[in-house]
PDB file of N, CA and C in Angstrom:
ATOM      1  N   UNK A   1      18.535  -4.595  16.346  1.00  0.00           N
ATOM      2  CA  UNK A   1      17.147  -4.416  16.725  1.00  0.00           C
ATOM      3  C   UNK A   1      16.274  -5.326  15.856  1.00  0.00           C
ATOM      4  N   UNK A   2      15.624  -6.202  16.493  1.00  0.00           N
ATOM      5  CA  UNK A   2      14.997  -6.915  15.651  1.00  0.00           C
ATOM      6  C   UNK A   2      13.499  -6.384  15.287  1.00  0.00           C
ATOM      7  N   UNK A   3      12.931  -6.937  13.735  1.00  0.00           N
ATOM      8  CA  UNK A   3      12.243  -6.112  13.001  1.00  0.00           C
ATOM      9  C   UNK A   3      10.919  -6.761  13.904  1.00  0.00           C
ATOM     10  N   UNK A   4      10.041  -5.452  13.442  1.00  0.00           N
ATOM     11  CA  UNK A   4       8.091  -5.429  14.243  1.00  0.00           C
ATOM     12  C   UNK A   4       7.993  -6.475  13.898  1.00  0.00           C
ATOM     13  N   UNK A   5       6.810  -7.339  13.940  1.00  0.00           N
ATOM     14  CA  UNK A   5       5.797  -8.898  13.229  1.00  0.00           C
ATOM     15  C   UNK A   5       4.613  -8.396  12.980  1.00  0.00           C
ATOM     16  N   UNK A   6       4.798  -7.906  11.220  1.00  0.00           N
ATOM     17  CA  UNK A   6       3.746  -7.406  10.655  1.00  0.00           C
ATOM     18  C   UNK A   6       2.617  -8.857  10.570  1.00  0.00           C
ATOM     19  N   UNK A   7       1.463  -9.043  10.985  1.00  0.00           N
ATOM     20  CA  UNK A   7       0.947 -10.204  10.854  1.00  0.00           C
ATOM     21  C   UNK A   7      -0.208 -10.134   9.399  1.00  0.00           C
ATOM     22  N   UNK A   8      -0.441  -9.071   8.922  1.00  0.00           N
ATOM     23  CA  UNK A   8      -1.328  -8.970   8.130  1.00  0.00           C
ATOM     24  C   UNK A   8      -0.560  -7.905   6.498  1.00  0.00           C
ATOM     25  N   UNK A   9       0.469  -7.685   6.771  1.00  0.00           N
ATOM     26  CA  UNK A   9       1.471  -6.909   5.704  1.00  0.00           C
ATOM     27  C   UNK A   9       2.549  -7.551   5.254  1.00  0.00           C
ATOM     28  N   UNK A  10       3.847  -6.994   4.306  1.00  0.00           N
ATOM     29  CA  UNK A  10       4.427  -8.197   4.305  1.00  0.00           C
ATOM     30  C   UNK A  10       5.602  -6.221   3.724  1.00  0.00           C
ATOM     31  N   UNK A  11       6.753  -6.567   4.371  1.00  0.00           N
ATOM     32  CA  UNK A  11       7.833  -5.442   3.955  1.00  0.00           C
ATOM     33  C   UNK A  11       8.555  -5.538   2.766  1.00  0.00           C
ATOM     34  N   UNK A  12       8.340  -4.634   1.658  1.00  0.00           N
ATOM     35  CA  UNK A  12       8.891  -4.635   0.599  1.00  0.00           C
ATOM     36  C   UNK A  12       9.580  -3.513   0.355  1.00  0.00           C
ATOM     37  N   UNK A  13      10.309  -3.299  -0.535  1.00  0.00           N
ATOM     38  CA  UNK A  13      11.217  -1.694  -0.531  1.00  0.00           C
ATOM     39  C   UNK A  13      11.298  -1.837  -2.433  1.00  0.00           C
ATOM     40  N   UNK A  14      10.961  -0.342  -2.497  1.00  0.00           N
ATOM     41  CA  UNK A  14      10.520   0.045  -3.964  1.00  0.00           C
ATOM     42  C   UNK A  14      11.179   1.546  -4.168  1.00  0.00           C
ATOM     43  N   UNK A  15      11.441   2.379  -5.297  1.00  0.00           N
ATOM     44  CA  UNK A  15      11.455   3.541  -5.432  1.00  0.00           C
ATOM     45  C   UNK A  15      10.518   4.227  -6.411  1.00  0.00           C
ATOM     46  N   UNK A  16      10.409   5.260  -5.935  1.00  0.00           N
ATOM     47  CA  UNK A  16       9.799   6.263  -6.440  1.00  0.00           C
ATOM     48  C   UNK A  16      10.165   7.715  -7.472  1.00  0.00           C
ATOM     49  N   UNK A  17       9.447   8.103  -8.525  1.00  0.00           N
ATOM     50  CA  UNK A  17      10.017   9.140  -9.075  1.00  0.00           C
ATOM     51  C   UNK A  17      10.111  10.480  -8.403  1.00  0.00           C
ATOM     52  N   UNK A  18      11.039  11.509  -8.437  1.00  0.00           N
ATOM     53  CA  UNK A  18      11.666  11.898  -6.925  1.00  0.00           C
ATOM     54  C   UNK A  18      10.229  13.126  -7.162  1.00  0.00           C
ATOM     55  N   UNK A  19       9.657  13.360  -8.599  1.00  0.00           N
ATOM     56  CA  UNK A  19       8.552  14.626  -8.234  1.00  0.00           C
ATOM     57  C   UNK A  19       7.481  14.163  -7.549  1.00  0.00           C
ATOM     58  N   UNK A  20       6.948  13.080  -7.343  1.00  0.00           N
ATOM     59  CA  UNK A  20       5.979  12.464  -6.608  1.00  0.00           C
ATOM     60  C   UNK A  20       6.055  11.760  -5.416  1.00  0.00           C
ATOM     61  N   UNK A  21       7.417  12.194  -4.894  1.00  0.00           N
ATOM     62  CA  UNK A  21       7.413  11.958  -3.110  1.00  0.00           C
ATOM     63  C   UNK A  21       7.080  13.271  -2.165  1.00  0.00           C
ATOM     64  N   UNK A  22       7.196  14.247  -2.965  1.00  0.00           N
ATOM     65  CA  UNK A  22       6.470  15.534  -2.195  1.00  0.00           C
ATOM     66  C   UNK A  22       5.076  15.273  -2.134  1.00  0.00           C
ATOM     67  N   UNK A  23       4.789  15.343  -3.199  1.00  0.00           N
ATOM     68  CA  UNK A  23       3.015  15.110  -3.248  1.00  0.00           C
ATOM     69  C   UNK A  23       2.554  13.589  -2.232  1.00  0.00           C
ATOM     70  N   UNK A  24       3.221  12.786  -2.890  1.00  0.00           N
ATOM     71  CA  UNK A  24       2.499  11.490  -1.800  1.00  0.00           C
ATOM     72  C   UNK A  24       2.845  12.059  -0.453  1.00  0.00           C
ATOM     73  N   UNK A  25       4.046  13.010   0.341  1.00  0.00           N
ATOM     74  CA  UNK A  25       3.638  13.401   1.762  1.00  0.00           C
ATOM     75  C   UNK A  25       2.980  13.783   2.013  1.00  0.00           C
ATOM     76  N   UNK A  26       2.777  15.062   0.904  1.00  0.00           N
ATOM     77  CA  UNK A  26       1.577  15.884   1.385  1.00  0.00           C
ATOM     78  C   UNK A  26       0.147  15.018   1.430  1.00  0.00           C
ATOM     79  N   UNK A  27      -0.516  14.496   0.569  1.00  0.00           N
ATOM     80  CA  UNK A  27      -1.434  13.714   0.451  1.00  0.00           C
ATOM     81  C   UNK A  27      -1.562  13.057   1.465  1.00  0.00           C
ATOM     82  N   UNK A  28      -0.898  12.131   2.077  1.00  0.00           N
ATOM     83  CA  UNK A  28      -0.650  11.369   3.704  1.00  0.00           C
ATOM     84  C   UNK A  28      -0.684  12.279   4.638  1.00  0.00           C
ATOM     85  N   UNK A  29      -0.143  13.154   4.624  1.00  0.00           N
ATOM     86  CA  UNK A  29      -0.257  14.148   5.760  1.00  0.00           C
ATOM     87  C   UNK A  29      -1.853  15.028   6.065  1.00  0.00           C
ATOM     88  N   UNK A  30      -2.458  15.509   4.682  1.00  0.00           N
ATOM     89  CA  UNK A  30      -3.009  16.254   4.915  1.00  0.00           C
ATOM     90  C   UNK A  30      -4.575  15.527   4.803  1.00  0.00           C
ATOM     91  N   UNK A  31      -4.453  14.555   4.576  1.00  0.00           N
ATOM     92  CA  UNK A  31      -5.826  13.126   4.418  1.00  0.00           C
ATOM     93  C   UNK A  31      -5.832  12.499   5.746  1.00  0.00           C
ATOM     94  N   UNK A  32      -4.286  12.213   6.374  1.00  0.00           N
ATOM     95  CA  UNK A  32      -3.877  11.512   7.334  1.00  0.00           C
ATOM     96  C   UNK A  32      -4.469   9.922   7.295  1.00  0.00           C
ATOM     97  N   UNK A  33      -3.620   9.550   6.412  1.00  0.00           N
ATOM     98  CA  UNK A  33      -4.133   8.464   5.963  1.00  0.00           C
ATOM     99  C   UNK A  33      -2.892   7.713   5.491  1.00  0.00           C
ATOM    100  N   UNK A  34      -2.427   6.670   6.714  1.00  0.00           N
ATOM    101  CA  UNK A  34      -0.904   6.396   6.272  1.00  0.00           C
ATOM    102  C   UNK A  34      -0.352   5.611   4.823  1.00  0.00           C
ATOM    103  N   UNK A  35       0.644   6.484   5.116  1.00  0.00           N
ATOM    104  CA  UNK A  35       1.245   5.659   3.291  1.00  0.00           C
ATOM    105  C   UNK A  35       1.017   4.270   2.888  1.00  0.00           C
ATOM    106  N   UNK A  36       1.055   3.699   3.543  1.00  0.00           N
ATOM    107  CA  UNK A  36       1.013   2.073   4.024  1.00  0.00           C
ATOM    108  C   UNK A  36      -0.276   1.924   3.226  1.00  0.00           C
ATOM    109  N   UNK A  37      -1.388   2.488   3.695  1.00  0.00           N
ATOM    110  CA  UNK A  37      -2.655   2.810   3.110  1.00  0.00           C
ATOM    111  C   UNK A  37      -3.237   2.909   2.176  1.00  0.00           C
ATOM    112  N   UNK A  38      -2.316   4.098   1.874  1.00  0.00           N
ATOM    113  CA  UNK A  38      -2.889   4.992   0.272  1.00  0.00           C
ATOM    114  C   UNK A  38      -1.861   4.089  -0.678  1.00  0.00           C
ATOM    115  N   UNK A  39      -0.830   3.616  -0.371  1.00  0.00           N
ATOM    116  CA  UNK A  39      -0.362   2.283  -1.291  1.00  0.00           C
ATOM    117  C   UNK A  39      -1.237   1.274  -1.712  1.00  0.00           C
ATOM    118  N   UNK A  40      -1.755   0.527  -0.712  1.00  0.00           N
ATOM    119  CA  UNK A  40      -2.426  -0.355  -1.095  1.00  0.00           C
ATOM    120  C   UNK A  40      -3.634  -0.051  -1.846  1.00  0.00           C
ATOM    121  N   UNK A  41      -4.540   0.683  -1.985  1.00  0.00           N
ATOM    122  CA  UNK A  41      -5.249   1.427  -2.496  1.00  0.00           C
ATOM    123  C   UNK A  41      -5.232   2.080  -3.862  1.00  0.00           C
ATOM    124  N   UNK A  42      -3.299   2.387  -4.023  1.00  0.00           N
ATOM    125  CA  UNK A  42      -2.668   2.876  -5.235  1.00  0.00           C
ATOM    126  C   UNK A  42      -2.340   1.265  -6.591  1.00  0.00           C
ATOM    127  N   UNK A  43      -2.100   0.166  -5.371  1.00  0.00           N
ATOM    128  CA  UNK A  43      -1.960  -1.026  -6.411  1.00  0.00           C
ATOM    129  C   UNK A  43      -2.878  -1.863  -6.537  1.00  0.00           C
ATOM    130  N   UNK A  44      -4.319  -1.461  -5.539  1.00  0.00           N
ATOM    131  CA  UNK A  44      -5.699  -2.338  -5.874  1.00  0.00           C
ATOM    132  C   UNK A  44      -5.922  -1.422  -6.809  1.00  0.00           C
ATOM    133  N   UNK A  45      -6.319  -0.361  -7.317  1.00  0.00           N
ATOM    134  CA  UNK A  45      -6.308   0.531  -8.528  1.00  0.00           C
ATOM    135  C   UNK A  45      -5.753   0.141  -9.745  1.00  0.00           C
ATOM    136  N   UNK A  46      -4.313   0.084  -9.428  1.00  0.00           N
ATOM    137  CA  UNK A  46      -3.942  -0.632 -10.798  1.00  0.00           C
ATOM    138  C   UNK A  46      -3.900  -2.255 -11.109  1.00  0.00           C
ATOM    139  N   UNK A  47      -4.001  -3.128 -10.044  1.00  0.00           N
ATOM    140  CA  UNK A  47      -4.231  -4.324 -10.522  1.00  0.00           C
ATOM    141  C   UNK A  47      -5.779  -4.447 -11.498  1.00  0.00           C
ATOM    142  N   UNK A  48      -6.390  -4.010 -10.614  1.00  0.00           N
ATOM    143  CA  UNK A  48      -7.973  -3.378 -11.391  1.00  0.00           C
ATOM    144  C   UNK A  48      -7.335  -3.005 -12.499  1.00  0.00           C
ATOM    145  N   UNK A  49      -7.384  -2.227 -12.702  1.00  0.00           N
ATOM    146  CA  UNK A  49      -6.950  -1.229 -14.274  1.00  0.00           C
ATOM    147  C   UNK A  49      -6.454  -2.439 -15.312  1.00  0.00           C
ATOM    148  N   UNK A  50      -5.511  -3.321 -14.729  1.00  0.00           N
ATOM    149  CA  UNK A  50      -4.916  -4.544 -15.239  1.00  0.00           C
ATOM    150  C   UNK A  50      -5.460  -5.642 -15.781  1.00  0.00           C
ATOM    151  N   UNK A  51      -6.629  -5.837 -15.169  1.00  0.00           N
ATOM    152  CA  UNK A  51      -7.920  -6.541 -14.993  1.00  0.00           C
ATOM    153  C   UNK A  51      -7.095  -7.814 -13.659  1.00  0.00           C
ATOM    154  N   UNK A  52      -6.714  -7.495 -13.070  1.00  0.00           N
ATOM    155  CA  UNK A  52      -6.064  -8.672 -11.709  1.00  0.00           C
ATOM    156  C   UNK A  52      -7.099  -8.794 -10.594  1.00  0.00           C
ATOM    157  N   UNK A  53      -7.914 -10.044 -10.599  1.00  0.00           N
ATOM    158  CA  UNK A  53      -9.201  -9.410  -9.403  1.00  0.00           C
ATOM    159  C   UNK A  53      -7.856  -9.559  -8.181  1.00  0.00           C
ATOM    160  N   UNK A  54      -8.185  -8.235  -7.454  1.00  0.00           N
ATOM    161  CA  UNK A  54      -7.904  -8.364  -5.660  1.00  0.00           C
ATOM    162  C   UNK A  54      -8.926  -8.671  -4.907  1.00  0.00           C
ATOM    163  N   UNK A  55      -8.702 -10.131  -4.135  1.00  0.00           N
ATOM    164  CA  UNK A  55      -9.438 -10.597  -2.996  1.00  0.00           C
ATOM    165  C   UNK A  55      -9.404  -9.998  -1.741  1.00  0.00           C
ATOM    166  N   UNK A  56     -10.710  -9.551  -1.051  1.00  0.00           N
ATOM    167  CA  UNK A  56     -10.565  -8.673   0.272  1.00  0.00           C
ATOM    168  C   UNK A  56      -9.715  -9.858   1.307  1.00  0.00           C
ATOM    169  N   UNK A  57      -9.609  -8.859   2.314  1.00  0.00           N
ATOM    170  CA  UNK A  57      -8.994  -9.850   3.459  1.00  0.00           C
ATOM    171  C   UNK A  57      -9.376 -10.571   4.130  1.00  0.00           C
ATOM    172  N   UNK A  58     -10.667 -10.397   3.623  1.00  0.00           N
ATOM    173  CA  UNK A  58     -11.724 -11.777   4.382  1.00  0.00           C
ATOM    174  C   UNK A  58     -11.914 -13.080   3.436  1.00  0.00           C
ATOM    175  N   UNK A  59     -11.609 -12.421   2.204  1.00  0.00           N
ATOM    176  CA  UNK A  59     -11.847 -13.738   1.581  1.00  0.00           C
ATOM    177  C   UNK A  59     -10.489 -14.645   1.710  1.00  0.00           C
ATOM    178  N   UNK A  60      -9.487 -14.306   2.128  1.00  0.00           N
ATOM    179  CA  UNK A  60      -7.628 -14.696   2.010  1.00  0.00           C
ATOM    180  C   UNK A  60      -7.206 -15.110   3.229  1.00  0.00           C
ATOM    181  N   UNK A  61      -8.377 -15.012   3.800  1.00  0.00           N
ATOM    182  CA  UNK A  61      -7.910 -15.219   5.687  1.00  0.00           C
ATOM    183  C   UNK A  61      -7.300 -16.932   5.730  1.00  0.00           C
ATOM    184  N   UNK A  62      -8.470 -17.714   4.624  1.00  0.00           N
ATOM    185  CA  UNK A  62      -8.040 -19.280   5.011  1.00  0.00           C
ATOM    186  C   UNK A  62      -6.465 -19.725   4.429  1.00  0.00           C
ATOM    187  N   UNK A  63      -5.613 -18.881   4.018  1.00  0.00           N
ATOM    188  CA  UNK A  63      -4.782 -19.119   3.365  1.00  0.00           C
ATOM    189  C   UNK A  63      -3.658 -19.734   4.535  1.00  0.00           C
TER     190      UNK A  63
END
């Protein structure tokens, strides 16, 4: 089966510590706000925190 054509995402595979995959469902589920989402959101947070500026997607479009 060949894979979707994410045009604006890019597929990476990571793990998680196993007490905080309950909570991130619940959180997605009950916000309804897909993981996909609240990820990106979770590593514009910490690049911030990092001091890493993140460029919106309007500014990255000419790339």
């Amino acid at each position: 089966m060949a894979e979707p054509y994410l045009k604006n995402r890019r597929r990476f595979t990571s793990s998680l510590d196993n007490r905080l995959v309950p909570l991130f469902d619940a959180l997605a589920k009950s916000s309804r706000i897909p993981k996909s989402r609240l990820l990106d959101e979770a590593i514009e947070d910490l690049l911030s925190k990092h001091g890493v500026p993140v460029t919106s997607p309007l500014e990255s479009e000419g790339d």
